[in-house]
PDB file of N, CA and C in Angstrom:
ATOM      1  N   UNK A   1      65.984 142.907 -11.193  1.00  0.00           N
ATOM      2  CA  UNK A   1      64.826 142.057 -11.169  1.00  0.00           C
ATOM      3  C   UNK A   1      65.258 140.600 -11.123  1.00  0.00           C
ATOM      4  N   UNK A   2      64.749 139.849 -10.297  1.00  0.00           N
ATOM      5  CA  UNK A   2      65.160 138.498 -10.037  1.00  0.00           C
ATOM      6  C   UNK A   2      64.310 137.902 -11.140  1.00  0.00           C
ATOM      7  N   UNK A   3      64.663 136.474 -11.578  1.00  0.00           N
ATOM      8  CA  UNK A   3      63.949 135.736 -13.109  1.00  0.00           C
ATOM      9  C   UNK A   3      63.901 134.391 -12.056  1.00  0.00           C
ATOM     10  N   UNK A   4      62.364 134.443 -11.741  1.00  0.00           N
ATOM     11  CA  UNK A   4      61.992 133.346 -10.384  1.00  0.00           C
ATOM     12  C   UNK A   4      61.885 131.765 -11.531  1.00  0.00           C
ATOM     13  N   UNK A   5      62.319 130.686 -10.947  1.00  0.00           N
ATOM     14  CA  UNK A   5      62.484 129.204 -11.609  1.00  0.00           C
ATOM     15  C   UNK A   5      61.226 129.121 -11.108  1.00  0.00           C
ATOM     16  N   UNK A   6      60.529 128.940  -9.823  1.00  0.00           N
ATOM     17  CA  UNK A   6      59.746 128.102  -8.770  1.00  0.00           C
ATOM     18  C   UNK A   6      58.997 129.221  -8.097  1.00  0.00           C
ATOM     19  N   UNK A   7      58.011 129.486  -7.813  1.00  0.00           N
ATOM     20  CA  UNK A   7      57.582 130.618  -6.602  1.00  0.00           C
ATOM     21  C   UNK A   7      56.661 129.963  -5.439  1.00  0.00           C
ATOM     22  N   UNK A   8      57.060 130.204  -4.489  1.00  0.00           N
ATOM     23  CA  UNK A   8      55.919 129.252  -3.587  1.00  0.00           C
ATOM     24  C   UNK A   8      54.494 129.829  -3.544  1.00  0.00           C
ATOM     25  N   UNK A   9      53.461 129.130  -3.630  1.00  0.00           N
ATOM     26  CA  UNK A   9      52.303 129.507  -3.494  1.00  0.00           C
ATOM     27  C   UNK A   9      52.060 129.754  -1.896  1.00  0.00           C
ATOM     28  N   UNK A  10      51.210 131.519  -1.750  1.00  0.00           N
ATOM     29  CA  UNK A  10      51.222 131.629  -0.532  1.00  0.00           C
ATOM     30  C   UNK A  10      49.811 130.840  -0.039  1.00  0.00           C
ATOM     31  N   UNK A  11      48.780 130.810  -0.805  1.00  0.00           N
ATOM     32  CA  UNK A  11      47.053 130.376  -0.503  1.00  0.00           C
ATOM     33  C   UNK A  11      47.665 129.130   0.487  1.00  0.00           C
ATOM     34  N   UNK A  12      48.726 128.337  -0.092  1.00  0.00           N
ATOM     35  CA  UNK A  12      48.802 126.839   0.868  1.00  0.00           C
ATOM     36  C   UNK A  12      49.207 127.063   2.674  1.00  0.00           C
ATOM     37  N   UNK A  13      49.978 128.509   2.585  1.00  0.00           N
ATOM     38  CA  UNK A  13      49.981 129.214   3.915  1.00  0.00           C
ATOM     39  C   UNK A  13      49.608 130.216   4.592  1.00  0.00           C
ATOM     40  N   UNK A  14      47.956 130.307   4.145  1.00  0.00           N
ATOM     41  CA  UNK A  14      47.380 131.757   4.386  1.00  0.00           C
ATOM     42  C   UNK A  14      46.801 131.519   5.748  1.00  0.00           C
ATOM     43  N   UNK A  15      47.015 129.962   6.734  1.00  0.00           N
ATOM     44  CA  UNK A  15      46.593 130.292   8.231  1.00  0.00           C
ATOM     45  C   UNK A  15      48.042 131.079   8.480  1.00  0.00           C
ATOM     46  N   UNK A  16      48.886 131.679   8.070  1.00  0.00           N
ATOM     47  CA  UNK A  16      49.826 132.243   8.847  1.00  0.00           C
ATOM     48  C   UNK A  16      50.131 133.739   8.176  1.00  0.00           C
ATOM     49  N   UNK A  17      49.017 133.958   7.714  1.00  0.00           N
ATOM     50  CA  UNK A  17      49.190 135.362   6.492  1.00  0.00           C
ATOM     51  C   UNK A  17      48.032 136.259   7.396  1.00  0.00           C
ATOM     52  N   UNK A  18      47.667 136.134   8.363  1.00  0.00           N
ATOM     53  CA  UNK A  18      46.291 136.743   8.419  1.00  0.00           C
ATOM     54  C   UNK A  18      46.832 138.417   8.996  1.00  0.00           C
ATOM     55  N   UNK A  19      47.667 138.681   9.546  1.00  0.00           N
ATOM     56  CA  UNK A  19      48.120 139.969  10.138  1.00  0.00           C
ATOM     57  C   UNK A  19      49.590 140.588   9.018  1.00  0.00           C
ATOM     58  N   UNK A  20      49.343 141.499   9.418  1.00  0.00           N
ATOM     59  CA  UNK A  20      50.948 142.100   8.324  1.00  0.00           C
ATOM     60  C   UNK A  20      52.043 141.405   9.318  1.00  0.00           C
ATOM     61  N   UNK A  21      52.023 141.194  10.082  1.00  0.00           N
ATOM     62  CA  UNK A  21      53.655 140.681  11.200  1.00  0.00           C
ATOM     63  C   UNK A  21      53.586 139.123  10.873  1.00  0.00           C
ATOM     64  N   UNK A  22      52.307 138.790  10.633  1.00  0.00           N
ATOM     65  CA  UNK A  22      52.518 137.567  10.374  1.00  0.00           C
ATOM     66  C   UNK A  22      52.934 136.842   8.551  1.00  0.00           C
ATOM     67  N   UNK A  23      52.527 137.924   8.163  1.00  0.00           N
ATOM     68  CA  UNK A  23      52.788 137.656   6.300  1.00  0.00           C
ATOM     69  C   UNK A  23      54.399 138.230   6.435  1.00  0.00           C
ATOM     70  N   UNK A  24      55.239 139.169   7.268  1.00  0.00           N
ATOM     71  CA  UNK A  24      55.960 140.082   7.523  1.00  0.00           C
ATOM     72  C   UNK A  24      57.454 138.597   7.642  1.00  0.00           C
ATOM     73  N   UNK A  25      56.268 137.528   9.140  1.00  0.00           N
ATOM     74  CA  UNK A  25      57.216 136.511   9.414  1.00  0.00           C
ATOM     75  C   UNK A  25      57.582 135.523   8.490  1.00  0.00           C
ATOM     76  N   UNK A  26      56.053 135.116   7.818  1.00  0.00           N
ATOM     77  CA  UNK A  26      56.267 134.059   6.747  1.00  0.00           C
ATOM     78  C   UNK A  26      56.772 134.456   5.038  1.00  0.00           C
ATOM     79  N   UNK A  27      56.981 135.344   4.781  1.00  0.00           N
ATOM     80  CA  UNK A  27      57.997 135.918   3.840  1.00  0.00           C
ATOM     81  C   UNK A  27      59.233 135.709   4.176  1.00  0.00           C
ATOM     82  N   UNK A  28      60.065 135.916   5.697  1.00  0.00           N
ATOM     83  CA  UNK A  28      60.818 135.884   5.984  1.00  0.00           C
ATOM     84  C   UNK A  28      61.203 134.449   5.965  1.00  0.00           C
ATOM     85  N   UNK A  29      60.578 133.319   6.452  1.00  0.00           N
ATOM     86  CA  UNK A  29      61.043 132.199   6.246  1.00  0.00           C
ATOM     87  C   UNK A  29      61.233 131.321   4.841  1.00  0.00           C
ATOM     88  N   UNK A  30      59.621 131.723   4.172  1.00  0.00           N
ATOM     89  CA  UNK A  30      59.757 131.276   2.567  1.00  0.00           C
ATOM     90  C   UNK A  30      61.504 131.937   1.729  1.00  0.00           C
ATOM     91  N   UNK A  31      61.918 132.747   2.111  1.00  0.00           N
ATOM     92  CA  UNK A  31      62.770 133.409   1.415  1.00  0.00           C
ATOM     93  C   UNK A  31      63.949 132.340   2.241  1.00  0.00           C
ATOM     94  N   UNK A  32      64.327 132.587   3.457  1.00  0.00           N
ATOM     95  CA  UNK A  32      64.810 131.552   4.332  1.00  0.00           C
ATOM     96  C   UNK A  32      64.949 129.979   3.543  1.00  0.00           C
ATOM     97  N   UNK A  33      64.322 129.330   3.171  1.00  0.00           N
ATOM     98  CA  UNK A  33      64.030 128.062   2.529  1.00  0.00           C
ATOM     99  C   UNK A  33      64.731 127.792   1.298  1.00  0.00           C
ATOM    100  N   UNK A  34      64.850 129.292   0.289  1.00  0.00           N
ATOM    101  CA  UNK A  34      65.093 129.361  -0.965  1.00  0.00           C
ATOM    102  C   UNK A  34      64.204 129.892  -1.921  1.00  0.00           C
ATOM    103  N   UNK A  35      63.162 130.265  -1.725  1.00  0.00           N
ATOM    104  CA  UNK A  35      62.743 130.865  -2.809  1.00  0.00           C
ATOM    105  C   UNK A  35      62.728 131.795  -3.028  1.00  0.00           C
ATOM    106  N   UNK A  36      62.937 132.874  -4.078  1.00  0.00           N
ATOM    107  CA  UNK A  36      62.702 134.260  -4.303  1.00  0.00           C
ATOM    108  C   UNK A  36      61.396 134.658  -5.021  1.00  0.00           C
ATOM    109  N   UNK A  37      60.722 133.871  -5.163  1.00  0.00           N
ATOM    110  CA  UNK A  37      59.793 134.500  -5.859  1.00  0.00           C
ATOM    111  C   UNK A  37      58.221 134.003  -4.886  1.00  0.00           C
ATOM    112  N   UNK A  38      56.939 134.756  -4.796  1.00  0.00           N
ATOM    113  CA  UNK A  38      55.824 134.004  -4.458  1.00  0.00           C
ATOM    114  C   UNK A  38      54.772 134.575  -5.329  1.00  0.00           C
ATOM    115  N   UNK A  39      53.146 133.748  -5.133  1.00  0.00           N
ATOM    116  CA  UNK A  39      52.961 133.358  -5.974  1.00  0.00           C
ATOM    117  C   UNK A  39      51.390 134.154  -4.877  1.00  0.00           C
ATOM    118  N   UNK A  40      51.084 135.409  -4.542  1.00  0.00           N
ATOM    119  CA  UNK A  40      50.245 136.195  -4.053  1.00  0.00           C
ATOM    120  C   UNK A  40      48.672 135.414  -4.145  1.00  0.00           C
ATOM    121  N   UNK A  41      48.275 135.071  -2.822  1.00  0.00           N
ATOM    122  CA  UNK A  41      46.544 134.768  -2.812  1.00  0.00           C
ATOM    123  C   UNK A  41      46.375 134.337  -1.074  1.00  0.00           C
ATOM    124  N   UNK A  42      45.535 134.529  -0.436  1.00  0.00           N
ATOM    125  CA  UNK A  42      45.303 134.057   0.472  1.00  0.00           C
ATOM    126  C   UNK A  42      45.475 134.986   1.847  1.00  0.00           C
ATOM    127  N   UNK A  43      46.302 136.409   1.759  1.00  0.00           N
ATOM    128  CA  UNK A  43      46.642 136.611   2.281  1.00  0.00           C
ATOM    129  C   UNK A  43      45.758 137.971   3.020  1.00  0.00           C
ATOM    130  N   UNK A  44      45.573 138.049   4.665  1.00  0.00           N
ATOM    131  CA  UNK A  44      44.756 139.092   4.958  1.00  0.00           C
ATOM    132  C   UNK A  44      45.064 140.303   4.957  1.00  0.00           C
ATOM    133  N   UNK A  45      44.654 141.365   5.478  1.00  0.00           N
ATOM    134  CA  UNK A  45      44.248 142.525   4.986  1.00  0.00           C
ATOM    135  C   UNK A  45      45.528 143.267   5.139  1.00  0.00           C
ATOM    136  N   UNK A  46      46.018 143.654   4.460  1.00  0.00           N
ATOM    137  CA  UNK A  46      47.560 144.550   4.170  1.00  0.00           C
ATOM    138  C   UNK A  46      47.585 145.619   3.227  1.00  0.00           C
ATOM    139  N   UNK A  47      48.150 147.102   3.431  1.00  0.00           N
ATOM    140  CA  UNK A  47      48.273 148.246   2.598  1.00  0.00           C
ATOM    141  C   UNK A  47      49.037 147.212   1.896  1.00  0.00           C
ATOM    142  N   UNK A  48      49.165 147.895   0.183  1.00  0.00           N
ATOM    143  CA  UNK A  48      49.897 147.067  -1.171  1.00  0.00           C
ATOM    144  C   UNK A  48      51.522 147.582  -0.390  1.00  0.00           C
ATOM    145  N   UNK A  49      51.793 148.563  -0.333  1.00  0.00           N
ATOM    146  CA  UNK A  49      52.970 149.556   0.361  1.00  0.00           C
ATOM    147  C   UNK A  49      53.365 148.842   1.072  1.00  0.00           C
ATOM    148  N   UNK A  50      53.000 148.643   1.971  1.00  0.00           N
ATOM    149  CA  UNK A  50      53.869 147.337   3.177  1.00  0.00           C
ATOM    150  C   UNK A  50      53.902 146.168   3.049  1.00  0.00           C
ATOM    151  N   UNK A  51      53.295 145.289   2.078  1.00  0.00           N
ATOM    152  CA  UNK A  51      53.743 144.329   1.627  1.00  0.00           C
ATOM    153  C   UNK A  51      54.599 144.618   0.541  1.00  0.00           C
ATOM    154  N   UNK A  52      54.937 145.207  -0.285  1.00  0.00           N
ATOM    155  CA  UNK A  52      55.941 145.625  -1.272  1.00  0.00           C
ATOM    156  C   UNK A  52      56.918 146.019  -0.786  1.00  0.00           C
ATOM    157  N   UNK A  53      56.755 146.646   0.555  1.00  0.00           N
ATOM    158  CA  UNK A  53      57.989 146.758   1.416  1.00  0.00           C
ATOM    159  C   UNK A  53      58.741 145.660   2.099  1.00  0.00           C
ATOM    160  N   UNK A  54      57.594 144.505   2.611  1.00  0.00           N
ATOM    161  CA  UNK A  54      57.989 143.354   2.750  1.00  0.00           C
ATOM    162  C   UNK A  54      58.912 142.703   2.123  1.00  0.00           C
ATOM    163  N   UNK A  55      58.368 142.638   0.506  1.00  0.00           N
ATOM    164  CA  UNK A  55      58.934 141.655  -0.872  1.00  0.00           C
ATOM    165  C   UNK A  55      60.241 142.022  -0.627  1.00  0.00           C
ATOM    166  N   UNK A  56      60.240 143.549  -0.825  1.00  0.00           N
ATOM    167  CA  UNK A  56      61.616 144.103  -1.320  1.00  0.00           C
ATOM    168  C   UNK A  56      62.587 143.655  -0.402  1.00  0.00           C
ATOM    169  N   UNK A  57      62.036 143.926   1.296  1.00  0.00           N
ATOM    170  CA  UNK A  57      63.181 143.591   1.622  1.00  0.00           C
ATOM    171  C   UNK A  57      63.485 142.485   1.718  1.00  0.00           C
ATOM    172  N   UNK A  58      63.144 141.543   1.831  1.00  0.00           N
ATOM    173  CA  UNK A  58      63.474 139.915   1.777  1.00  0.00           C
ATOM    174  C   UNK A  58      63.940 139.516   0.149  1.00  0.00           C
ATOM    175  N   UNK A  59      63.398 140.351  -0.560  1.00  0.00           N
ATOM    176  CA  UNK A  59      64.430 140.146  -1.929  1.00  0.00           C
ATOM    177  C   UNK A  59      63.316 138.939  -2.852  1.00  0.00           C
ATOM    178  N   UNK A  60      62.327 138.848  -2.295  1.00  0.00           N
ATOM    179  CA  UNK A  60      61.315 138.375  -2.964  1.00  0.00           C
ATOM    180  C   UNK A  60      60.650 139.143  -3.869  1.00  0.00           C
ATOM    181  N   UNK A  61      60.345 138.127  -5.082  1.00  0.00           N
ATOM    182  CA  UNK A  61      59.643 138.795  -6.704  1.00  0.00           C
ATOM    183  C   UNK A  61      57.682 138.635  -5.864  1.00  0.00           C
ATOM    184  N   UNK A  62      57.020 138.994  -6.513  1.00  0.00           N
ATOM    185  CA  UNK A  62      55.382 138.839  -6.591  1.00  0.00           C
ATOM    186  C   UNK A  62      55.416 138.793  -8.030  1.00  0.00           C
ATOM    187  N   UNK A  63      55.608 137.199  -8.475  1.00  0.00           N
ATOM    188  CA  UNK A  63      55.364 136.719 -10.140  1.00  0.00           C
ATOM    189  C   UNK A  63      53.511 136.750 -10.474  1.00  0.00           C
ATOM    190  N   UNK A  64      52.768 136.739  -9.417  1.00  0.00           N
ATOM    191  CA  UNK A  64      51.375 136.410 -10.040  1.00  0.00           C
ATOM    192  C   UNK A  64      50.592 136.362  -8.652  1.00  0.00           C
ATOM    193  N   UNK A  65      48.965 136.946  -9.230  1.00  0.00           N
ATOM    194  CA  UNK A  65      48.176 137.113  -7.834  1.00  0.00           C
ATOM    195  C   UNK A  65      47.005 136.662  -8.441  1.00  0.00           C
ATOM    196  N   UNK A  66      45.785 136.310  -8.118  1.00  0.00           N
ATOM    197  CA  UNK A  66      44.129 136.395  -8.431  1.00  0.00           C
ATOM    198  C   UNK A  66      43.586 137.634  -8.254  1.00  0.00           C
ATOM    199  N   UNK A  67      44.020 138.659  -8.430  1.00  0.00           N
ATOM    200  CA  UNK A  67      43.427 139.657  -8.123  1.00  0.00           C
ATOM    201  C   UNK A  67      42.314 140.264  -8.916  1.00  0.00           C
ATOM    202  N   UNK A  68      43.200 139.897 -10.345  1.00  0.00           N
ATOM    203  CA  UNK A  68      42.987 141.093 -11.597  1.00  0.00           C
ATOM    204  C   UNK A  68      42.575 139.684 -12.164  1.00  0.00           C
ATOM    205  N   UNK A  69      41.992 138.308 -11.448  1.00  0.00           N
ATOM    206  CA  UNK A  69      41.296 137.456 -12.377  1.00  0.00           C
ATOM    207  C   UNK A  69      39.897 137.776 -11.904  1.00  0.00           C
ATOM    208  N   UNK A  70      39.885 137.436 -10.309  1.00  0.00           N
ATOM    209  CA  UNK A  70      38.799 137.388  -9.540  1.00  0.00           C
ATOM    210  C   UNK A  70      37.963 138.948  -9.950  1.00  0.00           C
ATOM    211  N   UNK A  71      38.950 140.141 -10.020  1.00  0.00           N
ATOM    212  CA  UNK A  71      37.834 141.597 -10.843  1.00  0.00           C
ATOM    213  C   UNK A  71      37.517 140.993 -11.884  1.00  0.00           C
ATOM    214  N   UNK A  72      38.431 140.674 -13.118  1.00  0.00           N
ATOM    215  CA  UNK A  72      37.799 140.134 -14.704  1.00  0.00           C
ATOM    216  C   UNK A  72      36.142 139.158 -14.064  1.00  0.00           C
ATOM    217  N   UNK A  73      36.146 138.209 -13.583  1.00  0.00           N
ATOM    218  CA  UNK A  73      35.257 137.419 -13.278  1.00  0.00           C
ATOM    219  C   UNK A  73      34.050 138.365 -12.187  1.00  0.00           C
ATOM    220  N   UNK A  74      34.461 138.919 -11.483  1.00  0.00           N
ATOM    221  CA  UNK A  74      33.294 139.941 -10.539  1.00  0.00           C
ATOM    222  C   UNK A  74      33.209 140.659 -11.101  1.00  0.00           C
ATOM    223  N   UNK A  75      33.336 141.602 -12.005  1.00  0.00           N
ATOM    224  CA  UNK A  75      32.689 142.939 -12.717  1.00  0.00           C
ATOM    225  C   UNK A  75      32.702 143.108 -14.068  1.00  0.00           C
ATOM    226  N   UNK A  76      33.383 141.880 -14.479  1.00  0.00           N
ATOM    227  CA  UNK A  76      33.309 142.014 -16.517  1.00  0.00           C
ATOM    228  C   UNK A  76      32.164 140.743 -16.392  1.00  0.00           C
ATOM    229  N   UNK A  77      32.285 139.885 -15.175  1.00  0.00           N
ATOM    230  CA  UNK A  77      31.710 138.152 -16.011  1.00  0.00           C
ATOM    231  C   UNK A  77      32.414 137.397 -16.603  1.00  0.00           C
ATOM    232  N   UNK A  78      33.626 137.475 -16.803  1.00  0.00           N
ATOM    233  CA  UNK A  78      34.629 136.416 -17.695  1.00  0.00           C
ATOM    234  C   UNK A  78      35.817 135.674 -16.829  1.00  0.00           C
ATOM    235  N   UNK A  79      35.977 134.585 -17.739  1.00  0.00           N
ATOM    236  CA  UNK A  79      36.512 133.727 -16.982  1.00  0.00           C
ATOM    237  C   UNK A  79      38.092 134.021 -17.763  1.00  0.00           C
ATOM    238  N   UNK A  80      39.493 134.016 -17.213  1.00  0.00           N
ATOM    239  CA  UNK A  80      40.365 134.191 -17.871  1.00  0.00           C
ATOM    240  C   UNK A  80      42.005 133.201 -17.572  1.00  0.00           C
ATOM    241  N   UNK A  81      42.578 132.810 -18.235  1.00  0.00           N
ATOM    242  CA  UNK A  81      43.314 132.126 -17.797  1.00  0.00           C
ATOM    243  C   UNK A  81      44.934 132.812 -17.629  1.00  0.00           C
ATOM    244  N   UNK A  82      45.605 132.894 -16.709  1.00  0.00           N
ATOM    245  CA  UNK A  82      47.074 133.068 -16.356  1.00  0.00           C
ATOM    246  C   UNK A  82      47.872 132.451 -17.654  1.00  0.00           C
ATOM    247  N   UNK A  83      48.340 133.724 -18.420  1.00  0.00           N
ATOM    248  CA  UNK A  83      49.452 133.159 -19.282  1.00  0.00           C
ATOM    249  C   UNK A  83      50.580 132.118 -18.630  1.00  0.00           C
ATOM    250  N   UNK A  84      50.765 132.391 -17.572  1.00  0.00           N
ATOM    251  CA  UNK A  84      51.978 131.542 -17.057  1.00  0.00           C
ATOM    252  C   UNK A  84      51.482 130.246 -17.367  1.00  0.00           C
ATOM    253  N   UNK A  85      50.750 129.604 -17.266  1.00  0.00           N
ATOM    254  CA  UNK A  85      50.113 128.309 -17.238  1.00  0.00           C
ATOM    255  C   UNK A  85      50.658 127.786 -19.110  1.00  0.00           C
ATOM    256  N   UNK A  86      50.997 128.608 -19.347  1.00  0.00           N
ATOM    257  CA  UNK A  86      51.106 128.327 -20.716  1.00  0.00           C
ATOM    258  C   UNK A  86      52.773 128.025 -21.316  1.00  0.00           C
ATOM    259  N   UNK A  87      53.847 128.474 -20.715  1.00  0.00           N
ATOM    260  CA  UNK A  87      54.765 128.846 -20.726  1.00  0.00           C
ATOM    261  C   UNK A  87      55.640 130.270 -19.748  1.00  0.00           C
ATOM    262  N   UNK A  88      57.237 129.998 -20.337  1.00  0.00           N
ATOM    263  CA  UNK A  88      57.573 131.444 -19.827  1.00  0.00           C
ATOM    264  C   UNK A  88      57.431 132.324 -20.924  1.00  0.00           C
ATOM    265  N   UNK A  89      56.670 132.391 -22.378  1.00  0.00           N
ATOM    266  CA  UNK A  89      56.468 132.967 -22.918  1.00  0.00           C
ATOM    267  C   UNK A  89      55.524 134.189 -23.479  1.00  0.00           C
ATOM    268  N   UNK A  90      54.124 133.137 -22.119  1.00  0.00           N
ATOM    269  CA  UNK A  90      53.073 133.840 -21.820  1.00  0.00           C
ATOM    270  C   UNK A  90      53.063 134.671 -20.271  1.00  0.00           C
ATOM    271  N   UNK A  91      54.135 135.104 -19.626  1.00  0.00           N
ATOM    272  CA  UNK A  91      54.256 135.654 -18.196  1.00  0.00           C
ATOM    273  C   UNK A  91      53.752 136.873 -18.751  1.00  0.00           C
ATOM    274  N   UNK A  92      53.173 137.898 -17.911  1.00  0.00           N
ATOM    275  CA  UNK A  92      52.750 138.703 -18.387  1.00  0.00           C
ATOM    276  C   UNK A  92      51.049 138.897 -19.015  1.00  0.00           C
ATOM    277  N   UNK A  93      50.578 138.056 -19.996  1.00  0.00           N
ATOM    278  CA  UNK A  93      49.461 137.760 -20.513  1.00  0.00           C
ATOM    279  C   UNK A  93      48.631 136.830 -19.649  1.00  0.00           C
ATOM    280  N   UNK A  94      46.946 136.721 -20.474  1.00  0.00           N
ATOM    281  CA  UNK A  94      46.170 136.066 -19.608  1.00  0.00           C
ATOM    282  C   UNK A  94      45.575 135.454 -21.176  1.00  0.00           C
ATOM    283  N   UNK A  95      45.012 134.679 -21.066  1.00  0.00           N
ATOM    284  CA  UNK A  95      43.904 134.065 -22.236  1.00  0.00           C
ATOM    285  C   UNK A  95      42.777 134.125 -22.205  1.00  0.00           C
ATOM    286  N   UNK A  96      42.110 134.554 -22.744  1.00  0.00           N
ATOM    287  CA  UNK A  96      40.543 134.704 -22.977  1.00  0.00           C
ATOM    288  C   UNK A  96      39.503 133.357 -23.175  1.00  0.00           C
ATOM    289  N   UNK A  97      39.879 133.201 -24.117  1.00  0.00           N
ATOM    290  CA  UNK A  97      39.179 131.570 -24.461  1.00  0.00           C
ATOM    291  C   UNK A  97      40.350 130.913 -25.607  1.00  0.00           C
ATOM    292  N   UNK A  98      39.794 129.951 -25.568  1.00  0.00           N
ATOM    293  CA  UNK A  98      40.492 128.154 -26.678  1.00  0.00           C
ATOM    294  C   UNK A  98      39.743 128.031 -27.290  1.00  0.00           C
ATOM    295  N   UNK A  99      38.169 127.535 -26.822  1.00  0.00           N
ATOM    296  CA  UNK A  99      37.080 126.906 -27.096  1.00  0.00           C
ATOM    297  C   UNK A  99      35.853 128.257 -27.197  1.00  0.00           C
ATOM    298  N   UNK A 100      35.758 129.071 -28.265  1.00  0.00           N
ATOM    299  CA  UNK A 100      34.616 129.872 -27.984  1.00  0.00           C
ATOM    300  C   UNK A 100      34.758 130.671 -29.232  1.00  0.00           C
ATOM    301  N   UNK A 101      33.761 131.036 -29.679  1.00  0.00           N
ATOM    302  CA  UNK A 101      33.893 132.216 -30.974  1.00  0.00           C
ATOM    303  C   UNK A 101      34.457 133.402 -30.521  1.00  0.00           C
ATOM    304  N   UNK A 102      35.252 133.776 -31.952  1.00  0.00           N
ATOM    305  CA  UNK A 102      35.954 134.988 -32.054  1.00  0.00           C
ATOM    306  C   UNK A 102      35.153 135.738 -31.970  1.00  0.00           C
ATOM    307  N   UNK A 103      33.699 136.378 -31.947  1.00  0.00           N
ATOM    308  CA  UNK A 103      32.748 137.452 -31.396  1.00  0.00           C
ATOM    309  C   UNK A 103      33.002 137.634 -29.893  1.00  0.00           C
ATOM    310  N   UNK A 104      32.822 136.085 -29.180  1.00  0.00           N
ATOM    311  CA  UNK A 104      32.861 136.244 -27.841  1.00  0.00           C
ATOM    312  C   UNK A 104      33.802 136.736 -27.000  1.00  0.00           C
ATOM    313  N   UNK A 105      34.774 136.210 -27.821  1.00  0.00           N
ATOM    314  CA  UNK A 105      36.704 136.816 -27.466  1.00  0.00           C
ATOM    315  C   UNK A 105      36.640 138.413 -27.531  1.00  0.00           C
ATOM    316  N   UNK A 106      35.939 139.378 -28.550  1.00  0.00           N
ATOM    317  CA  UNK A 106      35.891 140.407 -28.617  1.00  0.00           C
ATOM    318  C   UNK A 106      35.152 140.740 -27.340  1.00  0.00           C
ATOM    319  N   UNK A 107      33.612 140.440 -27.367  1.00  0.00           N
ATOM    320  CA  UNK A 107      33.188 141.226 -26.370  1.00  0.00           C
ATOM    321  C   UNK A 107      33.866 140.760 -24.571  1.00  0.00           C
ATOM    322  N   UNK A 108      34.308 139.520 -24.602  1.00  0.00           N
ATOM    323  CA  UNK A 108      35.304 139.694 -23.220  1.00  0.00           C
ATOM    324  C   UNK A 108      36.470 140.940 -23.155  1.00  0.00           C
ATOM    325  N   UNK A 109      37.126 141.259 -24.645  1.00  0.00           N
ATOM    326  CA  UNK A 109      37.796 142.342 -24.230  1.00  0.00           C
ATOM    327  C   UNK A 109      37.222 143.400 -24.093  1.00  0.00           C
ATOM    328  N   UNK A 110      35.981 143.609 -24.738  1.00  0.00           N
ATOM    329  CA  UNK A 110      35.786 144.988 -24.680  1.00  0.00           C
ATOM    330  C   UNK A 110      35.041 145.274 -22.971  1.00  0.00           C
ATOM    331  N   UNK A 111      34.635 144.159 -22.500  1.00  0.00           N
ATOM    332  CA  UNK A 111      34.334 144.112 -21.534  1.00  0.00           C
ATOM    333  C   UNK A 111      35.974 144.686 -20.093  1.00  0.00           C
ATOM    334  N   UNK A 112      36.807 143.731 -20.508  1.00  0.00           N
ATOM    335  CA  UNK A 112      37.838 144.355 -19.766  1.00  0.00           C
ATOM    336  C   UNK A 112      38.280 145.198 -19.767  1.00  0.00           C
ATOM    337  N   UNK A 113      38.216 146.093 -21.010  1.00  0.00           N
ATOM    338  CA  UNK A 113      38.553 147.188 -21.492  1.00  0.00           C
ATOM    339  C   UNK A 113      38.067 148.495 -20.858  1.00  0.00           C
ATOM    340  N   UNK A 114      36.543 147.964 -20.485  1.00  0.00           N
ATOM    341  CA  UNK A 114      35.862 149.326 -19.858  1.00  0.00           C
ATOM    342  C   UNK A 114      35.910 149.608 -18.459  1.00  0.00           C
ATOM    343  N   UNK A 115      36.867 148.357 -18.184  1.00  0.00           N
ATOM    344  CA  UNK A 115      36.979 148.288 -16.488  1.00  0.00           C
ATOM    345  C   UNK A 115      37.847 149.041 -16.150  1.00  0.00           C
ATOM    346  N   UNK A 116      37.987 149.808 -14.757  1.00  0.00           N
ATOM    347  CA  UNK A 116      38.881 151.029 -14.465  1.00  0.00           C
ATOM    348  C   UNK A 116      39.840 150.287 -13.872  1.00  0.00           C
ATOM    349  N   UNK A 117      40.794 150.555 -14.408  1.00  0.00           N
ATOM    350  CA  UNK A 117      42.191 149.988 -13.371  1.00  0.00           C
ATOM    351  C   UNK A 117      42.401 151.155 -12.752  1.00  0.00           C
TER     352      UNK A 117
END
């Protein structure tokens, strides 16, 4: 497992993400440049399988996506924040709230909770 410093955000190059040959090409160059790691959003319609086939082979990580924010927010209602934003201590985690009662913190989880992954 690569331990990414930097990951490029793909959303800033999603006019060139729109086909798998074309996310296929621009993986190939982001990796080309130096980075190993990216930073998943923007990108059009691709099986998960062939882009994971992509990553792998170019030797690129997928550190973080909107995926599993944009469901929390479309089918629970909650707004949630990317542990990364917090540290490398929070990779992995997301935050619920700062500013909000501990009732509300509950029912956002129980809300995520009932969602089907």
């Amino acid at each position: 497992m690569i331990t990414p410093g930097i990951a490029a955000q793909m959303f800033t190059l999603r006019e060139f993400l729109t086909t798998p040959a074309d996310i296929a090409t621009t993986m190939q160059r982001v990796k080309a440049i130096g980075y190993h790691a990216v930073q998943l959003s923007g990108l059009g319609p691709i099986d998960p399988q062939e882009l994971a086939t992509i990553l792998d082979g170019e030797g690129l990580q997928a550190v973080i996506t909107h995926t599993s924010f944009d469901r929390m927010l479309n089918e629970a209602n909650i707004v949630v924040t990317p542990g990364s934003g917090f540290g490398r201590a929070g990779e992995g985690y997301f935050r619920i709230s700062a500013f909000n009662s501990r009732e509300k913190a509950i029912e956002a989880a129980t809300r995520i909770k009932a969602m089907t992954w």
